[in-house]
C-alpha atoms as a PDB file:
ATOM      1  CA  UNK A   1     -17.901  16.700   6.085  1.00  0.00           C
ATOM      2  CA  UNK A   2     -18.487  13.080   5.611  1.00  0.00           C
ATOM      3  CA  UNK A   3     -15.708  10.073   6.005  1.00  0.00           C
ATOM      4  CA  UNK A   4     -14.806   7.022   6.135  1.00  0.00           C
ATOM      5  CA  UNK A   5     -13.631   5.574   9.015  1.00  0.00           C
ATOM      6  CA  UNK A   6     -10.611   2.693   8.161  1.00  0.00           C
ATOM      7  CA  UNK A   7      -8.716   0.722  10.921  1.00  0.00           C
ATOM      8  CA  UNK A   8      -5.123  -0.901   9.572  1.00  0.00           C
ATOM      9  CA  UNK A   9      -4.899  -3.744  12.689  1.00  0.00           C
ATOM     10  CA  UNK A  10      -2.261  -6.051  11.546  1.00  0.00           C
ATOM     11  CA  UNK A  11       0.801  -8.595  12.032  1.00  0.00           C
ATOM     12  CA  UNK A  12       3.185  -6.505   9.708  1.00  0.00           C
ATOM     13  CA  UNK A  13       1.951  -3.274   7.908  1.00  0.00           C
ATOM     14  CA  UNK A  14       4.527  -1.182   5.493  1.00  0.00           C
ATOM     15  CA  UNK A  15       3.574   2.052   4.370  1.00  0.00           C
ATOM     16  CA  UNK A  16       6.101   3.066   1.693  1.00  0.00           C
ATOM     17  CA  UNK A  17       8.767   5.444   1.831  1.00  0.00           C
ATOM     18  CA  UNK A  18      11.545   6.562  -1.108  1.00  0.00           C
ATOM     19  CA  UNK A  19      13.663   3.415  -1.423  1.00  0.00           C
ATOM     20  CA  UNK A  20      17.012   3.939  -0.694  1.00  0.00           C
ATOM     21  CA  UNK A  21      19.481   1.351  -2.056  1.00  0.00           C
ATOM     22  CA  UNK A  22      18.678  -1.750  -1.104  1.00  0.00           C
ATOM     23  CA  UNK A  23      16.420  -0.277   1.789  1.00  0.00           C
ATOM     24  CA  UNK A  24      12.686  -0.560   1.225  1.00  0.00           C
ATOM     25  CA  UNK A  25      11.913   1.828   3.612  1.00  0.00           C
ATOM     26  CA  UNK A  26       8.157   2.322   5.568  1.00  0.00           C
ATOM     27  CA  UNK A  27       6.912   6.124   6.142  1.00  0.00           C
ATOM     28  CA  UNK A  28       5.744   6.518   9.522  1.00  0.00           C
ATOM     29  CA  UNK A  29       2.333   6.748   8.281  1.00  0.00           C
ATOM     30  CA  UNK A  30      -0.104   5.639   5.005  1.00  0.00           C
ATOM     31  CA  UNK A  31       0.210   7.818   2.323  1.00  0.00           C
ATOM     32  CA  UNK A  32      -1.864   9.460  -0.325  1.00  0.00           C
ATOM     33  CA  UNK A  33      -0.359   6.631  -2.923  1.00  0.00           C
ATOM     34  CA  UNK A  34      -1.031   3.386  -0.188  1.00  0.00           C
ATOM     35  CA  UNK A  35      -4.926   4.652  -0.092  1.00  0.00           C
ATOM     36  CA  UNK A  36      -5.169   5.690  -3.866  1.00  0.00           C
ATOM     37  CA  UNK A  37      -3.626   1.612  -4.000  1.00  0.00           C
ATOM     38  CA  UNK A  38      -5.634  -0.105  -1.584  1.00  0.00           C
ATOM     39  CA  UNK A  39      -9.088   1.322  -2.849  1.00  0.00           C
ATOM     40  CA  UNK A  40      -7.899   0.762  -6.320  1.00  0.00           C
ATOM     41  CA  UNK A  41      -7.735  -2.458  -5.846  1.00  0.00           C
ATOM     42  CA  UNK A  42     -11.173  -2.838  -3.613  1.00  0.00           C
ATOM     43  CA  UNK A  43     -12.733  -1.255  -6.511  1.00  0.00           C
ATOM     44  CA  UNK A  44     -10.885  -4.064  -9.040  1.00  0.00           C
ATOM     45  CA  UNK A  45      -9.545  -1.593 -11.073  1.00  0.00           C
ATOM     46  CA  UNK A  46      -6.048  -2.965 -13.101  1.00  0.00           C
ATOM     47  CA  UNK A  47      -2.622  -0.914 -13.259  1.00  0.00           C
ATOM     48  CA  UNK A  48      -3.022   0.384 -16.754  1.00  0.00           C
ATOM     49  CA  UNK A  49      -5.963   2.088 -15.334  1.00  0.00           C
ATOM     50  CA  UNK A  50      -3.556   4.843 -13.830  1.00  0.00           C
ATOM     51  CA  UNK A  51      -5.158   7.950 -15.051  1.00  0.00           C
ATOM     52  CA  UNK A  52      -7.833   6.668 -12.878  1.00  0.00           C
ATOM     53  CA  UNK A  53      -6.200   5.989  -9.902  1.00  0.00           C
ATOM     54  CA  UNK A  54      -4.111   9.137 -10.185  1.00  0.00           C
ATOM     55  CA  UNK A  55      -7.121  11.217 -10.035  1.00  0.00           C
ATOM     56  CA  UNK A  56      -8.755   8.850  -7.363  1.00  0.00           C
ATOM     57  CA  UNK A  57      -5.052  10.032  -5.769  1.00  0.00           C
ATOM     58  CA  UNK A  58      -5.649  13.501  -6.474  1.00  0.00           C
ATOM     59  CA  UNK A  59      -9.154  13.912  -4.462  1.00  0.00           C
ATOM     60  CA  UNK A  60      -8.078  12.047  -1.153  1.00  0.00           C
ATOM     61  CA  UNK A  61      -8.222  13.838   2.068  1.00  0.00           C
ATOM     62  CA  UNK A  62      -6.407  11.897   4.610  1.00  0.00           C
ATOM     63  CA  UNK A  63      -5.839  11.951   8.734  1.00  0.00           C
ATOM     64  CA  UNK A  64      -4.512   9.215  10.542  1.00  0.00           C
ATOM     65  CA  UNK A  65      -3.313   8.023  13.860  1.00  0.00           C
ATOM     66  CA  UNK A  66      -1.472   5.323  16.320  1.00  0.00           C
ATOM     67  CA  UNK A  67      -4.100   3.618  18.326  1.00  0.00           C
ATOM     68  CA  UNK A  68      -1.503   1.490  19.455  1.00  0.00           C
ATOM     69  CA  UNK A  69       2.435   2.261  17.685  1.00  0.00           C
ATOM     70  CA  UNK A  70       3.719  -0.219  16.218  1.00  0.00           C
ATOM     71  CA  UNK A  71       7.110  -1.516  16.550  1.00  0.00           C
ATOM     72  CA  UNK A  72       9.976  -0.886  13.730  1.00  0.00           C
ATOM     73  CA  UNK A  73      11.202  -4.272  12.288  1.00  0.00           C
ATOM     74  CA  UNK A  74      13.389  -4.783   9.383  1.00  0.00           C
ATOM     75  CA  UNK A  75      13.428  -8.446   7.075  1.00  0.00           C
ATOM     76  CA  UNK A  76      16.549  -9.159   5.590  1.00  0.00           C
ATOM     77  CA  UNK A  77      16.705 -10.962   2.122  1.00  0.00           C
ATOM     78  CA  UNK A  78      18.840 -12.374  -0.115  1.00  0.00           C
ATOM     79  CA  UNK A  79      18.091 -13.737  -3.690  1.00  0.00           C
ATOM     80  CA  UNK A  80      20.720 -15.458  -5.881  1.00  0.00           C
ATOM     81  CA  UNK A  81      20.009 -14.374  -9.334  1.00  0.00           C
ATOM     82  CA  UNK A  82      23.198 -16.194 -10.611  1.00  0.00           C
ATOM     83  CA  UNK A  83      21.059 -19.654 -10.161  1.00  0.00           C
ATOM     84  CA  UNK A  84      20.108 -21.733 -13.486  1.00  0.00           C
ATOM     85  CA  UNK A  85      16.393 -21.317 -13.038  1.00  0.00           C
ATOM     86  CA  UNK A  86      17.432 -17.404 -13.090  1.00  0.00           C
ATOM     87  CA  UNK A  87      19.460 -17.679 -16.242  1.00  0.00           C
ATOM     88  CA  UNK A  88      17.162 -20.032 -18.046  1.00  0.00           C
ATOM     89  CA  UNK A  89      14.150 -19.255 -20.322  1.00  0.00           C
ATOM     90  CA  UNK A  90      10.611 -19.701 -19.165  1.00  0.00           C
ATOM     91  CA  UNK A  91      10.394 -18.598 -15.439  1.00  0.00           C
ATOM     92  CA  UNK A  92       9.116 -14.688 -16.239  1.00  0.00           C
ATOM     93  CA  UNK A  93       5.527 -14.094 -18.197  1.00  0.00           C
ATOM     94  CA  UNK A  94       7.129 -13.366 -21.171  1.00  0.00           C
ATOM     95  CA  UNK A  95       9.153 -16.285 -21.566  1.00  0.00           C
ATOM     96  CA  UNK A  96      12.082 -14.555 -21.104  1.00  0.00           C
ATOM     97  CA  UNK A  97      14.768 -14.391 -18.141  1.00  0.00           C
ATOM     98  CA  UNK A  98      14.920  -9.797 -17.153  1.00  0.00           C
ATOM     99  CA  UNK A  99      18.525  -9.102 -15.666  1.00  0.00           C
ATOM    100  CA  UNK A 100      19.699  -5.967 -14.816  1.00  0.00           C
ATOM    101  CA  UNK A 101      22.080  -4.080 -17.376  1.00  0.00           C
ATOM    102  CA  UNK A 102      26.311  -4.188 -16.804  1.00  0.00           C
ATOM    103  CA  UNK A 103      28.667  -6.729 -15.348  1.00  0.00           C
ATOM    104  CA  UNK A 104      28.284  -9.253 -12.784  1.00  0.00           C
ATOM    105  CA  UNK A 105      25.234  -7.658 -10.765  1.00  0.00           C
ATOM    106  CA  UNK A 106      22.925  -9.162 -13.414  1.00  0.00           C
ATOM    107  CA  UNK A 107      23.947 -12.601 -11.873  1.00  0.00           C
ATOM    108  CA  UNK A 108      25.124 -11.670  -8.301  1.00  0.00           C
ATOM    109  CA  UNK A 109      23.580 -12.040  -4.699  1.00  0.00           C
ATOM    110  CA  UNK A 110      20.864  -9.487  -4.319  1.00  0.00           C
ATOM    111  CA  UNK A 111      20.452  -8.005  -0.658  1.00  0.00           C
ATOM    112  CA  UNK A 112      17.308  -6.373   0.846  1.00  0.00           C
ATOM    113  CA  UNK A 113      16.152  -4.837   3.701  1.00  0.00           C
ATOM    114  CA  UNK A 114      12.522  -4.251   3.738  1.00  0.00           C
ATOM    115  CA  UNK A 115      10.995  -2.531   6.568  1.00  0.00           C
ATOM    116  CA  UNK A 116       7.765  -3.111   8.668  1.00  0.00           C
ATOM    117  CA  UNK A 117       5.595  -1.813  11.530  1.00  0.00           C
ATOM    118  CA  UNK A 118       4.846  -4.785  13.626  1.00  0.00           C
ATOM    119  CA  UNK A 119       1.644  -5.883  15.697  1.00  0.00           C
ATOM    120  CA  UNK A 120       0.359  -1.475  15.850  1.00  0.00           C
ATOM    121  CA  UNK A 121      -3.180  -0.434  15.265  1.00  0.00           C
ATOM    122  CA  UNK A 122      -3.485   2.592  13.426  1.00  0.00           C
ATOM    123  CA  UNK A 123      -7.242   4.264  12.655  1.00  0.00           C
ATOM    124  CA  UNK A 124      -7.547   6.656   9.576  1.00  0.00           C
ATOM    125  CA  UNK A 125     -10.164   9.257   8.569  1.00  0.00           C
ATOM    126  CA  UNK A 126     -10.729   9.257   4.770  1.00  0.00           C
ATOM    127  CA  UNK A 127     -12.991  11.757   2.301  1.00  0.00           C
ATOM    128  CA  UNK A 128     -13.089  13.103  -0.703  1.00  0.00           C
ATOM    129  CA  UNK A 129     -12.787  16.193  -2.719  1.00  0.00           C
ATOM    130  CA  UNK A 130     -15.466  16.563  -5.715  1.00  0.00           C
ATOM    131  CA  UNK A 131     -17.759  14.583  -3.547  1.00  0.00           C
ATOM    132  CA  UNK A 132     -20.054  13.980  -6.739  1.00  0.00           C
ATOM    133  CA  UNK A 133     -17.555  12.861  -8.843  1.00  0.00           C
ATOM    134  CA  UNK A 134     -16.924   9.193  -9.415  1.00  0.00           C
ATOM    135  CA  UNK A 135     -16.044   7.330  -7.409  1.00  0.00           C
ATOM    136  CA  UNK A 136     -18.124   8.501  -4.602  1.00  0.00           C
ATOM    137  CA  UNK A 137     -17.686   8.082  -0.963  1.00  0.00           C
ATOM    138  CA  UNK A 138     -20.367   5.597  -1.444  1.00  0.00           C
ATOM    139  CA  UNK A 139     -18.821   3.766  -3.745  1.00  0.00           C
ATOM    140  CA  UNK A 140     -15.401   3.334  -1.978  1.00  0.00           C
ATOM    141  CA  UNK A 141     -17.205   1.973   0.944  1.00  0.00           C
ATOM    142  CA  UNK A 142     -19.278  -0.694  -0.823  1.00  0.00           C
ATOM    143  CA  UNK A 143     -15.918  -1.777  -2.538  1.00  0.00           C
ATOM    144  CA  UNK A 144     -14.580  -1.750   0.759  1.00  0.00           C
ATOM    145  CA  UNK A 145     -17.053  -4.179   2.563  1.00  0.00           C
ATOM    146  CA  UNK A 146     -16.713  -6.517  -0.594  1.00  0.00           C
ATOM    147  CA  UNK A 147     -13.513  -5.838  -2.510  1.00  0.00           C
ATOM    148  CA  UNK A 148     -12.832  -7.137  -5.716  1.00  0.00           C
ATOM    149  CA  UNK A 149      -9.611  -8.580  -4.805  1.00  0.00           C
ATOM    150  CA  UNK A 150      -7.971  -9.336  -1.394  1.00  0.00           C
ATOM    151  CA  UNK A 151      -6.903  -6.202   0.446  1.00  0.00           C
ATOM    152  CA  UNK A 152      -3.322  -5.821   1.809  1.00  0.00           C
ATOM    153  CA  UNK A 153      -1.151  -2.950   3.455  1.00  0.00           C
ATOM    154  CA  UNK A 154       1.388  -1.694   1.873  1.00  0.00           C
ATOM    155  CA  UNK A 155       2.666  -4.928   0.702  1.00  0.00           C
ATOM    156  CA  UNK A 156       0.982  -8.305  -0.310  1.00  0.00           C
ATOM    157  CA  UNK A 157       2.297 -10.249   2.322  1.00  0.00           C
ATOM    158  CA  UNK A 158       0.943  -7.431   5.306  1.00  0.00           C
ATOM    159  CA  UNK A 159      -2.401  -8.864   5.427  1.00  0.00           C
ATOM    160  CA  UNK A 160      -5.259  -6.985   7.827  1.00  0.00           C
ATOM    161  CA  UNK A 161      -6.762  -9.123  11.021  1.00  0.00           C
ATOM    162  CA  UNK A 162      -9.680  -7.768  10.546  1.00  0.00           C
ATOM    163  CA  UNK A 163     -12.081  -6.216   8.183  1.00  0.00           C
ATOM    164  CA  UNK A 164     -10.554  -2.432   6.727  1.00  0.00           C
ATOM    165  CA  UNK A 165     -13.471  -0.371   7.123  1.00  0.00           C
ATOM    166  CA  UNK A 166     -15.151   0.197  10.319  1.00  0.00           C
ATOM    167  CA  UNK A 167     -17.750   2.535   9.530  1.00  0.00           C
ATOM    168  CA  UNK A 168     -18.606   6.155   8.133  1.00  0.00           C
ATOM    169  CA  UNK A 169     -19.201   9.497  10.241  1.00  0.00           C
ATOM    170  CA  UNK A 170     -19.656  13.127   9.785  1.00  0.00           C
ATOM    171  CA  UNK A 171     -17.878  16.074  11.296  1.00  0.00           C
ATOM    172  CA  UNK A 172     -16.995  19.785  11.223  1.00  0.00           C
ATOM    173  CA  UNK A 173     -13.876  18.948   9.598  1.00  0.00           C
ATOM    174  CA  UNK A 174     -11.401  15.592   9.216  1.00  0.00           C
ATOM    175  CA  UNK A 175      -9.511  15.928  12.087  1.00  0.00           C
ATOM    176  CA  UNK A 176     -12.523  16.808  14.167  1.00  0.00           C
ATOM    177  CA  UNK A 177     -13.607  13.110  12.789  1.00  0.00           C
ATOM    178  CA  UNK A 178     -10.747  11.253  13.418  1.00  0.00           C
ATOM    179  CA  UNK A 179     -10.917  13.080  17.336  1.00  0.00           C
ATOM    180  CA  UNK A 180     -14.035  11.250  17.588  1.00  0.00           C
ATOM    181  CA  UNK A 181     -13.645   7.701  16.826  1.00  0.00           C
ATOM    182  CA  UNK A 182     -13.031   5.506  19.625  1.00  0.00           C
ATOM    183  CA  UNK A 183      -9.299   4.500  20.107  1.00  0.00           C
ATOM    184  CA  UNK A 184      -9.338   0.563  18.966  1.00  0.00           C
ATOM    185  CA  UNK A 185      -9.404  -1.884  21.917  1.00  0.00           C
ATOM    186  CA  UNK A 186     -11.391   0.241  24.544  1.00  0.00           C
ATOM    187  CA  UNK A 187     -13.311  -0.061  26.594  1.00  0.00           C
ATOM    188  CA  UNK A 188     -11.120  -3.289  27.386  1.00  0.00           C
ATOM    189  CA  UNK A 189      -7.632  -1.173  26.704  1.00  0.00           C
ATOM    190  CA  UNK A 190      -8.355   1.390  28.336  1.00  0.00           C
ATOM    191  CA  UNK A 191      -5.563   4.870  27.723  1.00  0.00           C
ATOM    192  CA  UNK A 192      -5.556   8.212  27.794  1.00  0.00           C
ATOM    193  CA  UNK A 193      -2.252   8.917  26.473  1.00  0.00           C
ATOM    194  CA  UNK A 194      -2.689  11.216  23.116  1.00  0.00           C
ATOM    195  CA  UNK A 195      -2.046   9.214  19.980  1.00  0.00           C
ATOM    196  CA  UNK A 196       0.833  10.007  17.430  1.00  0.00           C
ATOM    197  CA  UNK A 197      -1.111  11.468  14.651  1.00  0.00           C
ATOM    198  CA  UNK A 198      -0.813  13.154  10.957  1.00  0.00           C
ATOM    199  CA  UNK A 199      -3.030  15.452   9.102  1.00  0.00           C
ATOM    200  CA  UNK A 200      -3.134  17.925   6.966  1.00  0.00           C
ATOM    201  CA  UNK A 201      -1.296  21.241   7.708  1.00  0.00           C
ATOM    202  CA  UNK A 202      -4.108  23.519   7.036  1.00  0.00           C
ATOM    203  CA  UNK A 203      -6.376  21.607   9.538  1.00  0.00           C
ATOM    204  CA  UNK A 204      -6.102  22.361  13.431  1.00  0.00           C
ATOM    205  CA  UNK A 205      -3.778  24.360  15.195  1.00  0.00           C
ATOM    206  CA  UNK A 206      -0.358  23.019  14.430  1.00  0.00           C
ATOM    207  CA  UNK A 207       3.081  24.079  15.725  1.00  0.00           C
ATOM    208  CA  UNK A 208       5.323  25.537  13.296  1.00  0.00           C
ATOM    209  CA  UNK A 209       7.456  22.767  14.183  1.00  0.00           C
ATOM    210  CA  UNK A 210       4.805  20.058  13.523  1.00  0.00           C
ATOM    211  CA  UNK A 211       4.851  21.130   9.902  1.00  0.00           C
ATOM    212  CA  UNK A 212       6.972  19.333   7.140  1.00  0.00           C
ATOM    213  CA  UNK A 213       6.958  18.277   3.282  1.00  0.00           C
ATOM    214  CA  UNK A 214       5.943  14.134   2.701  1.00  0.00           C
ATOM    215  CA  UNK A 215       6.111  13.247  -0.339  1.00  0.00           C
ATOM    216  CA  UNK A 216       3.543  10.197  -0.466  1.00  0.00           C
ATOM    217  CA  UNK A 217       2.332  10.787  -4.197  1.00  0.00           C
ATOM    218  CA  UNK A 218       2.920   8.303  -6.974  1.00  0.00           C
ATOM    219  CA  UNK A 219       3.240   8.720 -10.711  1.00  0.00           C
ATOM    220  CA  UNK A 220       0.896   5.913 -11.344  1.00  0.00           C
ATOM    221  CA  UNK A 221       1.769   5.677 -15.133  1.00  0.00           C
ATOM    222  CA  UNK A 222       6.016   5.517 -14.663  1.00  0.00           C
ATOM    223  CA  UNK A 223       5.322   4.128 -11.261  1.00  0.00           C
ATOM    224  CA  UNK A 224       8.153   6.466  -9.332  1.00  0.00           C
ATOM    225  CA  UNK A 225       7.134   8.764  -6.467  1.00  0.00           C
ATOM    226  CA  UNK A 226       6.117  12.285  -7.603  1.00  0.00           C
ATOM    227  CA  UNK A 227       4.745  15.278  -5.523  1.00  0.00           C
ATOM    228  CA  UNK A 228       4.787  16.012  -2.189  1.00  0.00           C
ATOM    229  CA  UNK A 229       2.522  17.976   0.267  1.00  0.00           C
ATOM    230  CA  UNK A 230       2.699  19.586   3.607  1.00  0.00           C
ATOM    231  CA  UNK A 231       1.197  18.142   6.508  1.00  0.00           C
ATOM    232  CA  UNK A 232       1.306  18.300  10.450  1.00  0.00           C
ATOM    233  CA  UNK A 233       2.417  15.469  13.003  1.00  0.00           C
ATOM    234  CA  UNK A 234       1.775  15.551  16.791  1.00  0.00           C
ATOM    235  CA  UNK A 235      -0.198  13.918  19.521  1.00  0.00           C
ATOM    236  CA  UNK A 236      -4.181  13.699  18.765  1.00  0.00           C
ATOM    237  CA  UNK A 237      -6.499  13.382  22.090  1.00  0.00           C
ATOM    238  CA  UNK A 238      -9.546  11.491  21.170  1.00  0.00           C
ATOM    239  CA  UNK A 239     -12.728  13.296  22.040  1.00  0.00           C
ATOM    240  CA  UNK A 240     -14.097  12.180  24.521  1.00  0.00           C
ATOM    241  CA  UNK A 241     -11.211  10.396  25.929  1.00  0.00           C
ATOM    242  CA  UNK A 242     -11.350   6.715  26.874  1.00  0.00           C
ATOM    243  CA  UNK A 243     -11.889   5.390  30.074  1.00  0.00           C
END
């Protein structure tokens, strides 16, 4: 199997999660939907191009894991929609002021609580199924070294440190891959501490009680999650182990 090797080292990442009221909450790790996203945009494609990335969705094979964990942080906000600018013409792209349907919430103090991993590392192994179909693995990583657009994680504001991908390697399977990439920051970090990981369920030796439902698909053309998948979480020892 052949993958792409992609490193997420940054101030603030969010990963996406099911909102919940006013809580736009992060999933412990990237999703199908955040890669289908980020290499959507790397390849410059548009969001009425959603049969495109849905497919692009439907083909990922994903594995990921902490280097180094971030740390949970949530941003409070508040937006006053009962302002003038907010009730006035001209401030939206069609000319128009949106509102929200029914009684005073149209106008009303908004509240929001968007959550964040803070200052983590995380390293992800990424392929494809229908390697010859379009886009290929080679094709994600040249949009990758020279994206069409700037690259963010999760949200526009998480943007990386460094440069996404990191390189490409080949293994017996993807988390046999992911095993063997060096854990960021060694040899000048050096830990041996297994990493919190995800992959998917059919991969390894998983304990039944690694094993759970995520449901990290999007419905690119109503844009609401859809679908869900069964994967496994535990620690992941690199091989060979950093000293």
């Amino acid at each position: 199997m052949d993958a792409l090797i992609l490193r997420f080292d940054a101030p603030l990442m969010s990963f996406g999660g099911v909102m919940v009221d006013q809580h736009n909450v992060t999933d412990r790790f990237p999703g199908l939907s955040l890669f289908a996203g980020l290499l959507a945009n790397a390849l410059g494609w548009q969001h009425r191009d959603f049969d495109r990335i849905g497919r692009l969705q439907e083909r990922l094979l994903l594995a990921s894991r902490w280097d180094i964990p971030g740390e949970a942080i949530i941003d409070y906000h508040t937006v006053d929609l009962g302002q003038p600018k907010m009730r006035e013409k001209g401030w939206t792209t069609r000319g128009e002021p949106e509102h929200r349907d029914g009684g005073d919430a149209k106008f009303g103090t908004h509240q929001r609580y968007r959550h964040y991993w803070a200052n983590g590392v995380l390293t992800a192994a990424l392929a494809l199924h229908h390697a010859d179909e379009t886009p290929t693995l080679d094709e994600l990583q040249a949009a990758l070294r020279r994206p069409a657009r700037p690259l963010f994680i999760g949200r526009k504001t998480c943007l990386p440190s460094a440069p996404i991908l990191i390189g490409r390697q080949t293994g017996s399977d993807l988390l046999a891959i992911l095993q063997a990439v060096p854990r960021a920051l060694c040899p000048q970090r050096p830990d041996t501490k297994p990493m919190p990981a995800r992959w998917p369920a059919d991969l390894g030796q998983a304990q039944e009680a690694q094993l759970h439902p995520v449901y990290d698909q999007r419905d690119w053309k109503n844009q609401w999650h859809a679908g869900s998948r069964q994967v496994a979480e535990g620690p992941l020892q690199e091989m060979p182990p950093c000293t």
